[in-house]
N, C-alpha and C. Protein backbone atom coordinates (compact mmCIF):
# COMPACT_ATOMS: atom_id res chain seq x y z
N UNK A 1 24.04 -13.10 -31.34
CA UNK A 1 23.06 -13.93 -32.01
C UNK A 1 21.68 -13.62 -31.45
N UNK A 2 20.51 -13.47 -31.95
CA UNK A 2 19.57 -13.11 -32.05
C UNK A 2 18.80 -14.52 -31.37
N UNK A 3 18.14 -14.10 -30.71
CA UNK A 3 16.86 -15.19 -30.36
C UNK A 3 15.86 -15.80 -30.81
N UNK A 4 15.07 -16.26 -30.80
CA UNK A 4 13.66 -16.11 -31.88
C UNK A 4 12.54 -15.63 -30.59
N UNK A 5 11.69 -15.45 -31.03
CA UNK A 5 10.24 -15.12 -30.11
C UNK A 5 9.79 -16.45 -29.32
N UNK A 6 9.70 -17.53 -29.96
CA UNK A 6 9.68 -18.74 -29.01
C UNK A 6 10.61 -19.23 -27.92
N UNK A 7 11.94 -18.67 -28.35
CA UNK A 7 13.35 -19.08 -27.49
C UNK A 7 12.93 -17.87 -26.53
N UNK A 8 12.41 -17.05 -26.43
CA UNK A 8 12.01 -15.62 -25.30
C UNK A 8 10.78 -16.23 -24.45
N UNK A 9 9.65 -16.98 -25.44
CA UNK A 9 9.24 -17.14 -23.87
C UNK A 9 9.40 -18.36 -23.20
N UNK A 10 9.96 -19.17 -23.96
CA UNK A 10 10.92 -19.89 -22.97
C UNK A 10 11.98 -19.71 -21.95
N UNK A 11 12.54 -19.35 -22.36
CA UNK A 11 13.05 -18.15 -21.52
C UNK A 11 12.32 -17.70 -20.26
N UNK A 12 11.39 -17.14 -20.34
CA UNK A 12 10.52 -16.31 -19.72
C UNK A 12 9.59 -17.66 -18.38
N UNK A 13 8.94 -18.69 -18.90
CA UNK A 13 8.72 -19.98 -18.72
C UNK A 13 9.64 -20.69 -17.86
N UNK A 14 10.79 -20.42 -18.42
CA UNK A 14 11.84 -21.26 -17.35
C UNK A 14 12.43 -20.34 -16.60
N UNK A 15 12.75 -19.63 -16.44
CA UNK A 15 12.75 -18.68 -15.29
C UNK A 15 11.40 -18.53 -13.75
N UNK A 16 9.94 -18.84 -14.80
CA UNK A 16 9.06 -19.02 -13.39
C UNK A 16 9.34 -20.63 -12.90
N UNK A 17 9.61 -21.22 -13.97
CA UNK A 17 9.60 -23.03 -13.23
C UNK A 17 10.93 -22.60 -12.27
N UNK A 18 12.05 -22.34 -12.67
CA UNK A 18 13.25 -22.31 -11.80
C UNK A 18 13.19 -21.90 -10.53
N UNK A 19 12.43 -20.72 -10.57
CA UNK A 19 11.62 -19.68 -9.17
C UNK A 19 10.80 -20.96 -8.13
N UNK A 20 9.44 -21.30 -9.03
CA UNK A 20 8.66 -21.95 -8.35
C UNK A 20 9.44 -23.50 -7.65
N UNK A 21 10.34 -23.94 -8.99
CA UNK A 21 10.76 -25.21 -8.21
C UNK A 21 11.46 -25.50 -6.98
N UNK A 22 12.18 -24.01 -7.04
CA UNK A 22 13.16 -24.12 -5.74
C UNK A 22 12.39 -23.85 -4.64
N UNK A 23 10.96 -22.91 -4.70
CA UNK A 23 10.15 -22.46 -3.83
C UNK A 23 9.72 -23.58 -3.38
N UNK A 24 9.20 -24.86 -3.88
CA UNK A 24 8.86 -25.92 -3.64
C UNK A 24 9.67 -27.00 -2.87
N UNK A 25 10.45 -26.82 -2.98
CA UNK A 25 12.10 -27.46 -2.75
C UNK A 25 12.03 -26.82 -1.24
N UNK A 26 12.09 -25.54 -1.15
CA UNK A 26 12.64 -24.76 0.23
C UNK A 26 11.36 -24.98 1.11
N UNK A 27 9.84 -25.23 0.57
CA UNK A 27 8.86 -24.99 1.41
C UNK A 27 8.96 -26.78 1.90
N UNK A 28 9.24 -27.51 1.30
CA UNK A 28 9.13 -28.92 2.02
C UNK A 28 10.24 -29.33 2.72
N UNK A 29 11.50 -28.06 2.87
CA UNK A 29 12.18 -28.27 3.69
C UNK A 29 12.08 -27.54 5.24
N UNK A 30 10.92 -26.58 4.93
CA UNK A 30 10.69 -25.93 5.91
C UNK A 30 9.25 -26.72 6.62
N UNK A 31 8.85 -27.96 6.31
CA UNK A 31 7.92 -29.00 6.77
C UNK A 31 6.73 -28.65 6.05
N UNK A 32 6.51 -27.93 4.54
CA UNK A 32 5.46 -28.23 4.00
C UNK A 32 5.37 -28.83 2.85
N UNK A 33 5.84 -30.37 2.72
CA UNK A 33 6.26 -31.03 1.44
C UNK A 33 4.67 -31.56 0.65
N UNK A 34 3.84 -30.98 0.98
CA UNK A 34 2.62 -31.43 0.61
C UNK A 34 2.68 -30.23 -0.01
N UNK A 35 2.91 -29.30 -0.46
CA UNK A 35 2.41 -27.55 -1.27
C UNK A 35 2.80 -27.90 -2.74
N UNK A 36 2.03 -27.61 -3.17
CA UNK A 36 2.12 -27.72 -4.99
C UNK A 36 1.96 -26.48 -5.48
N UNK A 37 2.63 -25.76 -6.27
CA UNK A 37 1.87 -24.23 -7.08
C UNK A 37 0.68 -24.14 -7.05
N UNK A 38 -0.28 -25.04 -7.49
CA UNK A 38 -1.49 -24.79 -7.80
C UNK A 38 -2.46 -24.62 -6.52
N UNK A 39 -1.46 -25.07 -5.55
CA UNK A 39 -2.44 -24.70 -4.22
C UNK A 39 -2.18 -23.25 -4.04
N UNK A 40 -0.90 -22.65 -4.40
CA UNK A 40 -0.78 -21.55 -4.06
C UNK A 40 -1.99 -20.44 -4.87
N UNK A 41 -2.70 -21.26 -5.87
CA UNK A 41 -3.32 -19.94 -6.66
C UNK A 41 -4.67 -20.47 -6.16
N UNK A 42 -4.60 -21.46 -5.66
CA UNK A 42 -6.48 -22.00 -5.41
C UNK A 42 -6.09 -21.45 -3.59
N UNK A 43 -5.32 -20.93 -2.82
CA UNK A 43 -5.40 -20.43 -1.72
C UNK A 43 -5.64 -18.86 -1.25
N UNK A 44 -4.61 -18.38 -2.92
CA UNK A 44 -5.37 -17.13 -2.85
C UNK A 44 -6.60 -16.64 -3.90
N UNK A 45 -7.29 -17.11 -3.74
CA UNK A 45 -8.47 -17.18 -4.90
C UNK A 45 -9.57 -17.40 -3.85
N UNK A 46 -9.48 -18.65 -2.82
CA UNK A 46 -10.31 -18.33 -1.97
C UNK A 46 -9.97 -17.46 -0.58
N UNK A 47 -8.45 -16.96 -0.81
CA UNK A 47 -8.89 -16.11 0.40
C UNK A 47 -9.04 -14.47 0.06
N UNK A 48 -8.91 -14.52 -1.70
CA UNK A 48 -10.23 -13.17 -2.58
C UNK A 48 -11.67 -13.31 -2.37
N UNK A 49 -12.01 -14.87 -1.68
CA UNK A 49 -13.53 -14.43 -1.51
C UNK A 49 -13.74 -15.95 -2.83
N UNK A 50 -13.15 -16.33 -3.59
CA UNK A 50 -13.68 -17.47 -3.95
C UNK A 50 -14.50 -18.72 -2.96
N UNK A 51 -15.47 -19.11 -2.52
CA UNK A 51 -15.50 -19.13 -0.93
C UNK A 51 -16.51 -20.80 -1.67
N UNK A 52 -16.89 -21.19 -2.38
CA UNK A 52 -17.49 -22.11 -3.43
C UNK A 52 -16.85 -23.10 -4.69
N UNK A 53 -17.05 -24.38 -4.52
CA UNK A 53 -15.86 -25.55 -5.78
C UNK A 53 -16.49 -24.49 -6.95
N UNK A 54 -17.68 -24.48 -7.24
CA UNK A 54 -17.52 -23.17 -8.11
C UNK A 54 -17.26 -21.95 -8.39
N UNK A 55 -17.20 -21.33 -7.09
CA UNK A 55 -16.75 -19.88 -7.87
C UNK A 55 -15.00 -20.13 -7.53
N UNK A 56 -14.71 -21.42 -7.02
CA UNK A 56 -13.00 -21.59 -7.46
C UNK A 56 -12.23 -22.08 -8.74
N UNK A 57 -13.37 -22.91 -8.95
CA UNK A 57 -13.76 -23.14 -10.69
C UNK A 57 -13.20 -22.16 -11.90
N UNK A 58 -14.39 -21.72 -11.41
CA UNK A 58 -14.53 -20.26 -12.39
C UNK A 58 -13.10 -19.09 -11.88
N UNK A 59 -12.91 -19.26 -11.23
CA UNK A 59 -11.50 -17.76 -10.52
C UNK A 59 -10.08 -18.87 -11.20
N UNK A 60 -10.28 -19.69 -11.17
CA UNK A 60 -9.14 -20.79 -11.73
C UNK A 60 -9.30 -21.33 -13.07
N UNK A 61 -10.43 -21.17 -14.15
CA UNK A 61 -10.68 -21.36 -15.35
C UNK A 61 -10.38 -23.51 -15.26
N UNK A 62 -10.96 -23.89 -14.01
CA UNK A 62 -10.66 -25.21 -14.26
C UNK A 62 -12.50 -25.80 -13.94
N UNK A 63 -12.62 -27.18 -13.77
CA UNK A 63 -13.86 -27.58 -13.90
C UNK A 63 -14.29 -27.49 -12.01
N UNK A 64 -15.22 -27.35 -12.26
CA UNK A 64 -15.66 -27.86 -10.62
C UNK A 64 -15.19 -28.81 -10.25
N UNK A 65 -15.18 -30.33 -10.95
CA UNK A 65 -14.78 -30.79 -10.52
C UNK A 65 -13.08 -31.23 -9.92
N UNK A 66 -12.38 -30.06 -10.85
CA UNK A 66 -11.03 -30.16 -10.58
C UNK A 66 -10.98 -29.51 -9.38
N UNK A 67 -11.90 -28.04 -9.22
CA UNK A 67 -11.94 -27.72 -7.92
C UNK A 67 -11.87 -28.69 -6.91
N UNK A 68 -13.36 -28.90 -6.84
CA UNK A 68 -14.07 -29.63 -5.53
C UNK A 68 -12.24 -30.71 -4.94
N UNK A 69 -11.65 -31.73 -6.19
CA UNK A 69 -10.95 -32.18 -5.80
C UNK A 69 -9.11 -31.32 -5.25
N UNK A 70 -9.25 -30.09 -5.52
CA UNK A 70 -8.05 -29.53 -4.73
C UNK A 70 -9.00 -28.97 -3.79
N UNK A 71 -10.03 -28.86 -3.10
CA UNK A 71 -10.32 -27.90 -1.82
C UNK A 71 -10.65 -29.66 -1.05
N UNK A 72 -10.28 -30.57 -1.51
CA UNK A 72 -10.53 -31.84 -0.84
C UNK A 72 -8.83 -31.76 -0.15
N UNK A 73 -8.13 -31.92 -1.02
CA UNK A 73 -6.12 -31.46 -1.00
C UNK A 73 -6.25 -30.46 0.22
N UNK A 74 -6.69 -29.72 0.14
CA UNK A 74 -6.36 -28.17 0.93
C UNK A 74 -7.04 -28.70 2.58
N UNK A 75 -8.32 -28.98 2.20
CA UNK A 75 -8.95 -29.54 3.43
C UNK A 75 -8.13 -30.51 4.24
N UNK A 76 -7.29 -31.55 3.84
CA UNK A 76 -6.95 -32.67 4.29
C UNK A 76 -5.96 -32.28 4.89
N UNK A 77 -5.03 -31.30 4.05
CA UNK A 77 -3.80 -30.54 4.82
C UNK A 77 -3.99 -29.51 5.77
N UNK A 78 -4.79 -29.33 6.12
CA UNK A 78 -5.38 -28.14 7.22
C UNK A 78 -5.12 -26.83 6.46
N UNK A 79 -5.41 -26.01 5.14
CA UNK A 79 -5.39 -25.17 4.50
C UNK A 79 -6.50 -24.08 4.33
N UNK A 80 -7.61 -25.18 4.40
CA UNK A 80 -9.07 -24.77 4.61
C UNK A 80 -9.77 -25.02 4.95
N UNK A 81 -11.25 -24.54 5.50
CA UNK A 81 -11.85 -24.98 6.24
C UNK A 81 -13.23 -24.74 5.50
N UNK A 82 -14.59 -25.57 5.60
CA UNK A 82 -15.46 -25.22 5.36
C UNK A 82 -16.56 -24.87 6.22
N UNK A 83 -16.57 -23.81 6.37
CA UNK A 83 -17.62 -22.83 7.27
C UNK A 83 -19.14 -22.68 7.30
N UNK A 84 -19.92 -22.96 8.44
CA UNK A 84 -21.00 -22.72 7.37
C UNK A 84 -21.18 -20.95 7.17
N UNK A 85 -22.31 -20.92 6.13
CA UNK A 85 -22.20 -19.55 5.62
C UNK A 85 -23.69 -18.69 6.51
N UNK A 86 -23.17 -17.48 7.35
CA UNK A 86 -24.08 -16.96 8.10
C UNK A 86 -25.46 -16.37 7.51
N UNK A 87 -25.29 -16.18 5.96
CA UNK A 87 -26.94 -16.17 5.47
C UNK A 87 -27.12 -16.87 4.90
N UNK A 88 -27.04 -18.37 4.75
CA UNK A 88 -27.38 -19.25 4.48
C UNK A 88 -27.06 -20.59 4.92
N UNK A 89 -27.69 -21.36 5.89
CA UNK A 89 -27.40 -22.02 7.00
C UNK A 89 -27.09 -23.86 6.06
N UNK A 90 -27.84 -23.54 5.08
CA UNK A 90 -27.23 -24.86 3.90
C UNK A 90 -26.09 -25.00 3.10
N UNK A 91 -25.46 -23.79 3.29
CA UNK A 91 -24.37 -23.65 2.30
C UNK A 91 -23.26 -23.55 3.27
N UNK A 92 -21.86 -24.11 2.63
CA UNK A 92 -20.85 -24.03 3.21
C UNK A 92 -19.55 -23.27 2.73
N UNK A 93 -19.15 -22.19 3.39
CA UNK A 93 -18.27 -21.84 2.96
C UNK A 93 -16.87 -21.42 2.89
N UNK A 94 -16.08 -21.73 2.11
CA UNK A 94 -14.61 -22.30 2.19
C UNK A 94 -13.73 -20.68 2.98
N UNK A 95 -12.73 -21.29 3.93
CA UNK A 95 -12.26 -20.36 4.13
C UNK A 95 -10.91 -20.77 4.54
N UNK A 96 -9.70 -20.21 4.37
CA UNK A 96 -8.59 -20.12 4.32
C UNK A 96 -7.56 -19.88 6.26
N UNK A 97 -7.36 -21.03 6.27
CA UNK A 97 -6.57 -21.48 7.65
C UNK A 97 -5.64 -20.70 7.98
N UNK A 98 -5.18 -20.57 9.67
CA UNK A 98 -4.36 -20.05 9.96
C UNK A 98 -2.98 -20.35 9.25
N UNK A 99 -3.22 -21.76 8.69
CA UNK A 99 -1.71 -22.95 8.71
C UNK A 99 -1.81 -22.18 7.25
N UNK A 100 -2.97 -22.16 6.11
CA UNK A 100 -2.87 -22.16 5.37
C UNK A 100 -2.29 -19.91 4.78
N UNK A 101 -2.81 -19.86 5.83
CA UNK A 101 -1.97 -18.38 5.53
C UNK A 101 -0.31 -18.21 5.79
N UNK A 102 -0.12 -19.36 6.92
CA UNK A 102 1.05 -19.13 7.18
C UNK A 102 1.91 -19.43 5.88
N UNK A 103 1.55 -20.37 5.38
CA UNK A 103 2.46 -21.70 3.86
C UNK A 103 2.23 -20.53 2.95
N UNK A 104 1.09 -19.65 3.31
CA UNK A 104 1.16 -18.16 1.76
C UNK A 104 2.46 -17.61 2.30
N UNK A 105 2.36 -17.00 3.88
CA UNK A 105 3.61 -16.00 3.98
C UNK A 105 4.67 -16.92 3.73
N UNK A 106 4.98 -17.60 4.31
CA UNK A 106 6.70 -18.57 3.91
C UNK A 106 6.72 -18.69 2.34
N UNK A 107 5.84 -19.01 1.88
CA UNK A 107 6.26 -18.93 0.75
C UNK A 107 6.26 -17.44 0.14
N UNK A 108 5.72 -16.23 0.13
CA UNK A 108 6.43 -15.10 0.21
C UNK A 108 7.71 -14.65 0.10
N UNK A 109 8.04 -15.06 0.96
CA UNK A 109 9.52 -14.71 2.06
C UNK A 109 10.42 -15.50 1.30
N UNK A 110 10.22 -16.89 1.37
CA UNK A 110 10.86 -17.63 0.16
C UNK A 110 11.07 -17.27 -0.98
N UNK A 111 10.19 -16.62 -2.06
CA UNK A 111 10.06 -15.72 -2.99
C UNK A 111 11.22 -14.74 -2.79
N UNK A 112 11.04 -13.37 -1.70
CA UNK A 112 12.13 -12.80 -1.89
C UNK A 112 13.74 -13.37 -1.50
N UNK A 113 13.90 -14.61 -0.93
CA UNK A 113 14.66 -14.80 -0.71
C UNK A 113 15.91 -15.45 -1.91
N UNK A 114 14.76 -16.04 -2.73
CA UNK A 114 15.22 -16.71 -4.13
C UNK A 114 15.51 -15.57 -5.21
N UNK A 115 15.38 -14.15 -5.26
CA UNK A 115 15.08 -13.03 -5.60
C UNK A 115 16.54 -12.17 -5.31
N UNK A 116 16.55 -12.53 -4.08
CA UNK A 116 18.10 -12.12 -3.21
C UNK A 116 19.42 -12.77 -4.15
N UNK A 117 18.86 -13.78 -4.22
CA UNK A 117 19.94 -14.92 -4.93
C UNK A 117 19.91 -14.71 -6.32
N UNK A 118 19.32 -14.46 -7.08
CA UNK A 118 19.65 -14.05 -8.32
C UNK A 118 20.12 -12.76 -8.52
N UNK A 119 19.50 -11.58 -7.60
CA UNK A 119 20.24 -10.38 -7.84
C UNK A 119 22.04 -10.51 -7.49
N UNK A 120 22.25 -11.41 -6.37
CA UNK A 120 23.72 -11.26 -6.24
C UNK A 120 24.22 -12.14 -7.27
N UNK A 121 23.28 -13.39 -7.84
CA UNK A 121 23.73 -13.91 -8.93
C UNK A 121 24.60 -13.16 -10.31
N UNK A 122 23.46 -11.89 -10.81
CA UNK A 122 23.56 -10.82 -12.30
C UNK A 122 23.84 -9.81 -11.52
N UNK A 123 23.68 -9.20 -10.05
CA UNK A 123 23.87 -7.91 -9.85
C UNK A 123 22.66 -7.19 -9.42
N UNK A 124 22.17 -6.76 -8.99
CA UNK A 124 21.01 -6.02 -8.30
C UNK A 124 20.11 -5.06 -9.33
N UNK A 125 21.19 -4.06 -9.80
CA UNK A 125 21.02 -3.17 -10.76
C UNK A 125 20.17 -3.59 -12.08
N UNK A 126 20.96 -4.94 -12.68
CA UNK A 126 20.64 -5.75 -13.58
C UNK A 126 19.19 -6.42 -13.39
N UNK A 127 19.00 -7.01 -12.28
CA UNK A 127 17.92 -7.49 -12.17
C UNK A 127 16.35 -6.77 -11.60
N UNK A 128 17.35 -5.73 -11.37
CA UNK A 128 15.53 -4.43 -11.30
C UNK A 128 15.61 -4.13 -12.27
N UNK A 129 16.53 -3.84 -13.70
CA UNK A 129 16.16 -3.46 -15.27
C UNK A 129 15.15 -4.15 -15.96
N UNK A 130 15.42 -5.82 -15.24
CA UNK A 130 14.66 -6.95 -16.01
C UNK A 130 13.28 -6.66 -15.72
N UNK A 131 12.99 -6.47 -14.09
CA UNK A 131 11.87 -6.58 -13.38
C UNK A 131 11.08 -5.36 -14.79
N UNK A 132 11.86 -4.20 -14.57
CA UNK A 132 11.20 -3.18 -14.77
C UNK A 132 11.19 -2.98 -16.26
N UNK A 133 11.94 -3.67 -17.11
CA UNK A 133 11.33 -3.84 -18.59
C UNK A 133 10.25 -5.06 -19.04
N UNK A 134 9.86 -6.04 -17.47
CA UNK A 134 8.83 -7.38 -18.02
C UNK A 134 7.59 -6.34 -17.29
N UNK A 135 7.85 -5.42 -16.29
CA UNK A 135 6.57 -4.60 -16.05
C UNK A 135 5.79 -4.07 -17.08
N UNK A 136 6.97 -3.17 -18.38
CA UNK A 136 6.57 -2.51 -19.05
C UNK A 136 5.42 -3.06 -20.01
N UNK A 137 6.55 -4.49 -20.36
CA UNK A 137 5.60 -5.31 -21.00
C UNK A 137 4.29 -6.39 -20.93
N UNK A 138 4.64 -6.46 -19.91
CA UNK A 138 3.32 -7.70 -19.26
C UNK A 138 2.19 -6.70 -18.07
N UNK A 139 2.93 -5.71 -17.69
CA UNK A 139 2.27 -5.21 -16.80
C UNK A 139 2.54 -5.29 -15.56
N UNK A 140 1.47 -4.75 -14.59
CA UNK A 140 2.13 -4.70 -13.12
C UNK A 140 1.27 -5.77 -12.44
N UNK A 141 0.33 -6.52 -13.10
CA UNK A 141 -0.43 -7.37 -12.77
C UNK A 141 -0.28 -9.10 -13.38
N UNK A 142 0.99 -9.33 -13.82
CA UNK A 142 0.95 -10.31 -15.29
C UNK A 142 0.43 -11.77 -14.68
N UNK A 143 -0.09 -12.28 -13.42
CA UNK A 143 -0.35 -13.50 -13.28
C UNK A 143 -2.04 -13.15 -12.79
N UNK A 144 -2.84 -14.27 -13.43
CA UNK A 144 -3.92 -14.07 -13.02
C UNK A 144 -4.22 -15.46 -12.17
N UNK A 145 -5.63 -15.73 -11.81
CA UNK A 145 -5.47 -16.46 -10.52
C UNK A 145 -6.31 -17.61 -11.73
N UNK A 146 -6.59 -17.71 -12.73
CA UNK A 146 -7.03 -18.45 -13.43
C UNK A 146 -5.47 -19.19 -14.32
N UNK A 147 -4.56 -19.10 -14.25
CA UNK A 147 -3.39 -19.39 -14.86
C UNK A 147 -3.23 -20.87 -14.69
N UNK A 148 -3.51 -21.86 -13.53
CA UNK A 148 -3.74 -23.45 -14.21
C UNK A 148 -4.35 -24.01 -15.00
N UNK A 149 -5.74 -23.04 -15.25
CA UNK A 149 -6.42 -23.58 -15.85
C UNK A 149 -6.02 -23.05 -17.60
N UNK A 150 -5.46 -21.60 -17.66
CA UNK A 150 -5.25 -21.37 -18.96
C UNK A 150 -3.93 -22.26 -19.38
N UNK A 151 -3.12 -22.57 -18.61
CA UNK A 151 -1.98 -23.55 -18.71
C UNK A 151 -2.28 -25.41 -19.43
N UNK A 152 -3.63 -25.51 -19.00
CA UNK A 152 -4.43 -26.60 -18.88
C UNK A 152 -5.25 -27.12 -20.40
N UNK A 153 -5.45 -25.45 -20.67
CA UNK A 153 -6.63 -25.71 -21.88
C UNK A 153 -6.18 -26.10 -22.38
N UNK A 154 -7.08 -26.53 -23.64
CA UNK A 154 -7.11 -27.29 -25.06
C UNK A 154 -7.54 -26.07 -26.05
N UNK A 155 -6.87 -26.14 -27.02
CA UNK A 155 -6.50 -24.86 -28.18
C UNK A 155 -8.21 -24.31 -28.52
N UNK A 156 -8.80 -25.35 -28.23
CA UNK A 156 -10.04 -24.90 -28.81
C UNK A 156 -11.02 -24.64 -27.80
N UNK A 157 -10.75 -24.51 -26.52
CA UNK A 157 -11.71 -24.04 -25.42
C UNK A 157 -11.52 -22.46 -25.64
N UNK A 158 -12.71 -22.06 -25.16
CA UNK A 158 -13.02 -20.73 -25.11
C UNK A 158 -12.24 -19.91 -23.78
N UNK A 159 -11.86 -18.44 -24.08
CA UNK A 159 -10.82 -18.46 -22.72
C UNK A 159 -11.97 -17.68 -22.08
């Protein structure tokens, strides 16, 4: 029986929730029950140098003010820090914690570990075919660091 194109990227959709949820699951059992996905893309966004509630804004396609209020999240959890900035002694700028690099690598590691578990789940073989036919199609790059916010929009915002 044939699929339809909507039943595929569902499909596709529930396969990252399944990934991310358990990642979430394993990281608050490893003592970081405060980590949400979306910190994971507003952590590496500023540690690309997003270093401003706006230019995290803009790298996340969400409002400043949605920023300002997750680098408030990140701050409170010891994730980030605001620095001041060495050519410009008024400005402050955001930078990414020891704690908060560590919660990137574990969650990494977590990643391949959930990765481990599905290949012995389908088979190894099977699941580098998948990898390597969603490469073909989405690319070798398919998540961008703006993805809450395109998740977020309204049909009629501009992307």
């Amino acid at each position: 029986m044939s699929r339809s194109g909507a039943d595929l990227a569902l499909l596709l959709l529930g396969g990252f929730r399944t990934l991310v949820d358990a990642a979430i699951v394993e990281l608050a059992e490893r003592g970081h029950e405060d980590v949400r996905p979306v910190h994971d893309f507003a952590l590496r966004a500023i540690a690309a140098g997003a270093d401003s509630a706006s230019e995290l804004g803009r790298r996340l396609s969400i409002t400043k003010q949605s920023a300002a209020k997750t680098i408030v999240v990140l701050q409170e959890r010891g994730y980030v820090t605001r620095e001041p900035d060495p050519r410009d002694g008024r400005r402050k700028r955001l930078q990414v914690t020891a704690l908060g690099f560590e919660v990137l690598r574990q969650g990494e590691a977590i990643f391949d570990e959930l990765r481990e578990q599905w290949a012995k789940q389908i088979g190894a073989a099977e699941l580098e075919t998948i990898e390597k036919h969603l490469t073909a199609l989405v690319g070798a790059q398919p998540v961008r660091f703006d993805t809450p916010g395109w998740i977020a929009r309204d049909v009629g915002d501009p992307v």
